[in-house]
Each structure stands twice: as C-alpha cells, then as structure tokens.
N, C-alpha and C. Protein backbone atom coordinates (compact mmCIF):
# COMPACT_ATOMS: atom_id res chain seq x y z
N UNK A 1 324.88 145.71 298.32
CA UNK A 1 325.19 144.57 297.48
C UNK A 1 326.03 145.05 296.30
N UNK A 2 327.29 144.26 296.15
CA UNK A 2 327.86 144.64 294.84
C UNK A 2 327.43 143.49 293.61
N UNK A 3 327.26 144.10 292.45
CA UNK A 3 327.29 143.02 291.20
C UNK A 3 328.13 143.38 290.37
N UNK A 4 329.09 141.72 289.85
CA UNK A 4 330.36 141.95 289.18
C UNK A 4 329.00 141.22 287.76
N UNK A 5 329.81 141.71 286.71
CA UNK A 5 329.08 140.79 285.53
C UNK A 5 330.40 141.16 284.15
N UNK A 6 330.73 139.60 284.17
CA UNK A 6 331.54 139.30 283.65
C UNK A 6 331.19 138.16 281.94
N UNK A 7 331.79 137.99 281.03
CA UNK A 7 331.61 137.22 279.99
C UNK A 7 332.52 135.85 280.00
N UNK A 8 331.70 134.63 279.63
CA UNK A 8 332.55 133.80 279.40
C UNK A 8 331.97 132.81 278.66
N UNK A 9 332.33 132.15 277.62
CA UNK A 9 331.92 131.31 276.50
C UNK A 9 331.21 131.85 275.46
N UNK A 10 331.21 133.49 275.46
CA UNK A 10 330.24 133.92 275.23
C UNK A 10 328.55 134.23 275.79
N UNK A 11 328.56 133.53 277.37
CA UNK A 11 327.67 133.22 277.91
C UNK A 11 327.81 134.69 279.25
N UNK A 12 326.45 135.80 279.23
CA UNK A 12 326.73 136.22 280.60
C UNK A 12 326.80 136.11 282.01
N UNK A 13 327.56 136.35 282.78
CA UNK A 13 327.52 135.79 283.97
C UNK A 13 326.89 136.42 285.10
N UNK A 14 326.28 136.60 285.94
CA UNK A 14 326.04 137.64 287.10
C UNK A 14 326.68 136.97 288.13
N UNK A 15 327.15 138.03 288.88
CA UNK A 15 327.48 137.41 290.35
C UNK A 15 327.26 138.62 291.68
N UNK A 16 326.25 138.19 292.07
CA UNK A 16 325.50 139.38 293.22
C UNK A 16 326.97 139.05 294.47
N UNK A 17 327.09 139.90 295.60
CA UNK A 17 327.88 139.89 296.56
C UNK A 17 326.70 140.29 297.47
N UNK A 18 326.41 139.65 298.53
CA UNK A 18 326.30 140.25 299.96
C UNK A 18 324.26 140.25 299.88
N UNK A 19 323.63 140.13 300.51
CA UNK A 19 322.49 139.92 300.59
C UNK A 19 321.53 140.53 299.82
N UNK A 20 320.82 139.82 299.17
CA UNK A 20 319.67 140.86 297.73
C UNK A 20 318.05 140.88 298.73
N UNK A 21 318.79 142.21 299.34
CA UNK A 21 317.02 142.38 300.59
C UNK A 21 317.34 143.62 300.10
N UNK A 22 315.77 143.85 300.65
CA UNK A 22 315.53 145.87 300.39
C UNK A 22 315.98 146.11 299.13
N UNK A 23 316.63 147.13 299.05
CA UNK A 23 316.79 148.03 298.27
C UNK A 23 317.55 146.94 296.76
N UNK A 24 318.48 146.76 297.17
CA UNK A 24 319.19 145.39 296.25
C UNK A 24 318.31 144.46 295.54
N UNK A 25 317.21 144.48 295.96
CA UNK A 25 316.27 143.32 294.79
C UNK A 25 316.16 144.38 293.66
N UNK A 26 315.55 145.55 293.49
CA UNK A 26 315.42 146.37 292.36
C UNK A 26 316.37 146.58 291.57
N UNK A 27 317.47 147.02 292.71
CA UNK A 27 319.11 146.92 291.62
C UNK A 27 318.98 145.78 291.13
N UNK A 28 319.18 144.23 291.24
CA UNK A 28 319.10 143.33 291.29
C UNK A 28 318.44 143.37 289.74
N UNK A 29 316.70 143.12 289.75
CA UNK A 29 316.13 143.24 288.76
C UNK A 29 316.25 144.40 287.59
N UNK A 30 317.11 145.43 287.93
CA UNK A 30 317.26 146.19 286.73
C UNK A 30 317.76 146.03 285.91
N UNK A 31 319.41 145.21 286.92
CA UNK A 31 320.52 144.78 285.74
C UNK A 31 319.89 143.37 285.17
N UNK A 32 318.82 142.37 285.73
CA UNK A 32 318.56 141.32 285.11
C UNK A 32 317.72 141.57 283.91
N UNK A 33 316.36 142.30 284.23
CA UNK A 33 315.16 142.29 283.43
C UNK A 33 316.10 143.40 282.01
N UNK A 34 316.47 144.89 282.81
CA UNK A 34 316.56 145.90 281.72
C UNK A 34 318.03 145.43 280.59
N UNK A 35 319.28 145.62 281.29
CA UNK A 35 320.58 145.34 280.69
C UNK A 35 320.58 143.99 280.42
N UNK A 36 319.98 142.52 280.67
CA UNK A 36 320.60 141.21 280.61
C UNK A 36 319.45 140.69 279.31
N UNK A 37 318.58 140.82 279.64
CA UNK A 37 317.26 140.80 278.73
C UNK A 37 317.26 141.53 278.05
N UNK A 38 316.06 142.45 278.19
CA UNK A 38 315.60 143.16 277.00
C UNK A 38 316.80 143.94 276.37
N UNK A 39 317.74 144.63 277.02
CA UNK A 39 318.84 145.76 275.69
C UNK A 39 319.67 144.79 274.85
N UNK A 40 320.38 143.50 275.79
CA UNK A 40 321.36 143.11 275.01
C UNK A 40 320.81 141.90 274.09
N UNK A 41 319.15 141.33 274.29
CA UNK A 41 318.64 140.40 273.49
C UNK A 41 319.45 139.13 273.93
N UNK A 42 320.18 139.39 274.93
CA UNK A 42 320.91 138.06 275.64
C UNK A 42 319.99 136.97 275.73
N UNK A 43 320.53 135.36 274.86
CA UNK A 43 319.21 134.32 274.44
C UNK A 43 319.77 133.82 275.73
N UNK A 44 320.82 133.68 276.80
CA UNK A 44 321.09 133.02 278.26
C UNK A 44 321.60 133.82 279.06
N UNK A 45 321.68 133.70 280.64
CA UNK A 45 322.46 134.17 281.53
C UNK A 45 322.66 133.28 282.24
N UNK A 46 323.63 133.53 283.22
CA UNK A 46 323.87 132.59 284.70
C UNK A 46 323.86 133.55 285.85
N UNK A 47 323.15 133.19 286.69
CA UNK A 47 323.45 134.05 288.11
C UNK A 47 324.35 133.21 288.95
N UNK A 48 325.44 133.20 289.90
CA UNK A 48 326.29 133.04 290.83
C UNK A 48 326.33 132.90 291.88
N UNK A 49 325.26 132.55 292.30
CA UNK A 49 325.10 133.12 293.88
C UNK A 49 326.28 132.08 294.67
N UNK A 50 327.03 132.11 294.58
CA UNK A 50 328.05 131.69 295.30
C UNK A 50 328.66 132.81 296.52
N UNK A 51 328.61 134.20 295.86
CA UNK A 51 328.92 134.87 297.16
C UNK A 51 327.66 135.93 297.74
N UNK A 52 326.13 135.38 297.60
CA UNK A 52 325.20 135.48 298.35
C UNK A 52 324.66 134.70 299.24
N UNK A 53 324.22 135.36 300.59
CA UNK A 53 324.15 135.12 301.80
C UNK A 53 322.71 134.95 302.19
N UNK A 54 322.01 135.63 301.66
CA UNK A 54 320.39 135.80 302.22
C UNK A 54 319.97 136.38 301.08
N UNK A 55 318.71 136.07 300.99
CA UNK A 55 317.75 136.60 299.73
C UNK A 55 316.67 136.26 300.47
N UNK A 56 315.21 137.60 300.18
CA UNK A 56 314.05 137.78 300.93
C UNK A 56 312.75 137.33 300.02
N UNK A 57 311.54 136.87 300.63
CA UNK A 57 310.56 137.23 299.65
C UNK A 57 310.69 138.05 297.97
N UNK A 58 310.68 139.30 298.51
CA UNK A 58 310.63 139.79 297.60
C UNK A 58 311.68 139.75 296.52
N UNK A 59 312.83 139.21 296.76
CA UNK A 59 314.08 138.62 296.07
C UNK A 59 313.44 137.24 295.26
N UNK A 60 312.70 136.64 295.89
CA UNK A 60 312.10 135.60 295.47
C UNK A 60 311.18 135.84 294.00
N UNK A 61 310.46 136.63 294.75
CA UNK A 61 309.44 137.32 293.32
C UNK A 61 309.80 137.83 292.54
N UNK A 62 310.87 138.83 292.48
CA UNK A 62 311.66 139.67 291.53
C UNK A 62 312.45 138.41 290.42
N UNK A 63 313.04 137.16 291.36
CA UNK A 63 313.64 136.56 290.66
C UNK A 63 312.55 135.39 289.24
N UNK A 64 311.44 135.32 289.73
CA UNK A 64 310.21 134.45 289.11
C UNK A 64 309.71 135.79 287.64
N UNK A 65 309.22 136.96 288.46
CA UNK A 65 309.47 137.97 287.27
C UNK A 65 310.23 138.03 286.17
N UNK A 66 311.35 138.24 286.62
CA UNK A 66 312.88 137.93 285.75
C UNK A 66 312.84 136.65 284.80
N UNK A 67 312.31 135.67 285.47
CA UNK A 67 312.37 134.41 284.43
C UNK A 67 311.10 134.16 284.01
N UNK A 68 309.48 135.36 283.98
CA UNK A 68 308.87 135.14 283.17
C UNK A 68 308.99 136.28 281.89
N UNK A 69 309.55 137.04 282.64
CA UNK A 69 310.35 137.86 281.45
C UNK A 69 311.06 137.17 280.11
N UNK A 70 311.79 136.59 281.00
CA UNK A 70 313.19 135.93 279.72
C UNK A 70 312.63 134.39 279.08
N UNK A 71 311.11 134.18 279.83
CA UNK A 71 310.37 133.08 278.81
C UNK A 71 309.41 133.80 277.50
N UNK A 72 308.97 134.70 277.69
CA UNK A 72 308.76 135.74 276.71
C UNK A 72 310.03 135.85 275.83
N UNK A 73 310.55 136.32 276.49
CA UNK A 73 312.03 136.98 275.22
C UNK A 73 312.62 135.74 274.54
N UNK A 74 311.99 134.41 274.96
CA UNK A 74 312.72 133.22 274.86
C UNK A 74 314.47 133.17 275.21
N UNK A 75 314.42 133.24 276.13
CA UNK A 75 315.62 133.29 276.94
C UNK A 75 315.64 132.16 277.84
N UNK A 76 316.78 132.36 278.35
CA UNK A 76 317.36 131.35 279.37
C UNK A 76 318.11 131.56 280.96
N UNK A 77 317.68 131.29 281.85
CA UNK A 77 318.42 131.63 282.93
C UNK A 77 318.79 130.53 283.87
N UNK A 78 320.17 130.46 284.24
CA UNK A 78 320.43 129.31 284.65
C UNK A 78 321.25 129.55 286.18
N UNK A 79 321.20 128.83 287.25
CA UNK A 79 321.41 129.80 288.33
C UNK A 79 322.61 128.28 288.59
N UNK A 80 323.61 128.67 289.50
CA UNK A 80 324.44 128.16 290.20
C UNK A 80 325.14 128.91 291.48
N UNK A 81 326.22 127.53 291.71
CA UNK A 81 326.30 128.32 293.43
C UNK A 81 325.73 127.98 294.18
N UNK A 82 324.37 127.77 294.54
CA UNK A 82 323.21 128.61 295.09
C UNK A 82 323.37 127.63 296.76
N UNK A 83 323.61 128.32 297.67
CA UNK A 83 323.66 127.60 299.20
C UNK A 83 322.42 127.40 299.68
N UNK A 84 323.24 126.63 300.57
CA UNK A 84 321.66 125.53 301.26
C UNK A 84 320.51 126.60 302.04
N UNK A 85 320.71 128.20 302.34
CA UNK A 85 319.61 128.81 302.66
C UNK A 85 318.59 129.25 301.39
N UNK A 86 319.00 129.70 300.27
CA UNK A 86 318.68 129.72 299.11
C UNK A 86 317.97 128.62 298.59
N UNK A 87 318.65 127.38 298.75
CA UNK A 87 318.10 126.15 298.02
C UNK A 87 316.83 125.92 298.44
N UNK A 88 316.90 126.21 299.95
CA UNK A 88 315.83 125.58 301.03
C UNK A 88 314.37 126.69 300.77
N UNK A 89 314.69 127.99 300.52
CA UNK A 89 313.43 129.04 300.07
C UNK A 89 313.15 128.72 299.07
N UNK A 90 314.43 128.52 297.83
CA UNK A 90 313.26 127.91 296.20
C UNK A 90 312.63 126.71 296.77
N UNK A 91 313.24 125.45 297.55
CA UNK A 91 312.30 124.07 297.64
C UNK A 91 310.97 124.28 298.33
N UNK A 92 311.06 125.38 299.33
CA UNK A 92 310.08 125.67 300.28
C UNK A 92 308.80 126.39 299.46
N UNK A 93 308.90 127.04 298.89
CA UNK A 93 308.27 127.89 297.93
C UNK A 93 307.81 127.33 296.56
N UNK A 94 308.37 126.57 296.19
CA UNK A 94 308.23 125.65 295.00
C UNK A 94 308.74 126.13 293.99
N UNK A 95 309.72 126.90 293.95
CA UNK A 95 310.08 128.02 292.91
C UNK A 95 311.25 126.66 292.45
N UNK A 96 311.72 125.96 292.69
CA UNK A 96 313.07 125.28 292.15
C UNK A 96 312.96 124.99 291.15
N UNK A 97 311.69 124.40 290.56
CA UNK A 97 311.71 123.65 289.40
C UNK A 97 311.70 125.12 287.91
N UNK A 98 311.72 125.97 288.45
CA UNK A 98 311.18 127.07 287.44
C UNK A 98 312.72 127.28 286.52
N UNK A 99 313.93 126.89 287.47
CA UNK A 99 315.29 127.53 286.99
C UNK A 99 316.06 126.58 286.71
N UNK A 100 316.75 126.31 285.56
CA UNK A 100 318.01 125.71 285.27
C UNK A 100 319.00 125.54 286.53
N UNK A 101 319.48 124.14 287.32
CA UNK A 101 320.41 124.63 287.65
C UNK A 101 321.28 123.60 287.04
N UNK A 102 322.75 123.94 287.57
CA UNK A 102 324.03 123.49 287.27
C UNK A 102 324.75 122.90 288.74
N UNK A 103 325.82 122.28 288.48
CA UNK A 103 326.76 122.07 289.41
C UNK A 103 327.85 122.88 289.38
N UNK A 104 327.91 123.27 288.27
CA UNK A 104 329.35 124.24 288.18
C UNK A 104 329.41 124.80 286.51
N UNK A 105 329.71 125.77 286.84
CA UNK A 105 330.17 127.11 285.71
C UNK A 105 330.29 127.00 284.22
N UNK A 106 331.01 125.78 284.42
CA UNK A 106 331.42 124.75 283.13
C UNK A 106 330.44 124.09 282.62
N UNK A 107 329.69 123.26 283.34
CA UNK A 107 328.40 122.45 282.88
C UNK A 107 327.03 123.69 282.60
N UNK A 108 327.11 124.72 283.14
CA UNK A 108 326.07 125.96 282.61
C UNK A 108 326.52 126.40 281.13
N UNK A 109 327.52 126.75 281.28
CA UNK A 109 327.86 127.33 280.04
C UNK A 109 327.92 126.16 278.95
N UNK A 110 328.36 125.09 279.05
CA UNK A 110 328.18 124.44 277.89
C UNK A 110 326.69 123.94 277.35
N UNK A 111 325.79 123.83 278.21
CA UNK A 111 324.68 123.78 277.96
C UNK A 111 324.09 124.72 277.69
N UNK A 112 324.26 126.11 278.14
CA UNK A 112 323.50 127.34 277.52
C UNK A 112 323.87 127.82 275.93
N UNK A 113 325.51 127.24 275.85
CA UNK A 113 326.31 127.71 274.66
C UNK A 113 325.31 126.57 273.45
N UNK A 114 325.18 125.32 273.84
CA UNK A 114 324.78 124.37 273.01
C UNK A 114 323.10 124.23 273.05
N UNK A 115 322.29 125.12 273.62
CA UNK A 115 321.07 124.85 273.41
C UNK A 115 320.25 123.88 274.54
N UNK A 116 320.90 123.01 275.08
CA UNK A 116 320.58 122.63 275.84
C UNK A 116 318.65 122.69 276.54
C-alpha cells in the first residue's frame, strides 16, 4: 500500500493506494494515530479512500481506534471517497455512524476548516 499525504485549506489529507490488509493496517495506523494525531496536534484530518480497494476486519478496528484516539485529543476525522465495498463493511458493522462523511473534498474541508 502506498500513502500520499498532502495539505490543503490548511486541512490534512490522507490518501491510502491499494488495499489496507495485513501488514498495511499498522502502517496505516502509525501515520494516523502517531504523525496525524498525537505529534502534529492536528484538531482534523480527511482520509481518501478513493483509491482503496479492500479493507479487512482488522482495518476496521484500527480505523475505530484511530477515531477513539482523535476523540480524546478532541480531534476530527472525516473520511471521503469511500466505495460501495467499504460503505457496505462500515453499514454492516455499524461503524458508519462513528465518522464524518463528505461528498467531496471541498465540502470536508470547509467544514473541518469552520468547525463544523
């Protein structure tokens, strides 16, 4: 899995490439929990999953971790992108309601920028 992480509005962005199974959930959670959270005190993020394909269980849990993390830190995480196999494991799981989502890039960031 590659991760690009890019800035925009002032808001950080993640964008995973290629399936977050095995080994890739930990990468995954390092750059979320250690670098996105706790070092940079980042009060929002967005994840991208626009060019992810599959995400496992344990992608699942890592990602609920991550956002009880950043409710502690009082943070924010707001996910977009996210395809209909993805959609269908948060609805299945009940995890959907836990995450911000968006329709698009623009409507995340202005709401993360403004408090929302």
């Amino acid at each position: 899995m590659v991760m690009m992480t890019r800035l925009r509005g002032g808001v950080p962005i993640l964008e995973p490439h290629g399936k977050i199974v095995g080994t890739a959930v930990s990468e995954l959670r390092e750059k979320l929990a250690l670098e996105l959270l706790e070092a940079s005190h980042t009060p929002c993020f967005i994840i991208n999953f626009e060019h992810v394909h599959k995400i496992d269980s344990s992608a699942l849990g890592m990602l609920v971790n991550v956002r009880v993390i950043a409710a502690q830190l009082k943070s924010r995480i707001a996910i977009i992108n996210v395809g209909r196999h993805i959609k269908s494991l948060l609805v299945l799981s009940r995890l959907v309601s836990i995450f911000e989502h968006f329709e698009s890039e623009e409507a995340a960031i202005l709401a993360l920028a403004k408090g929302d």
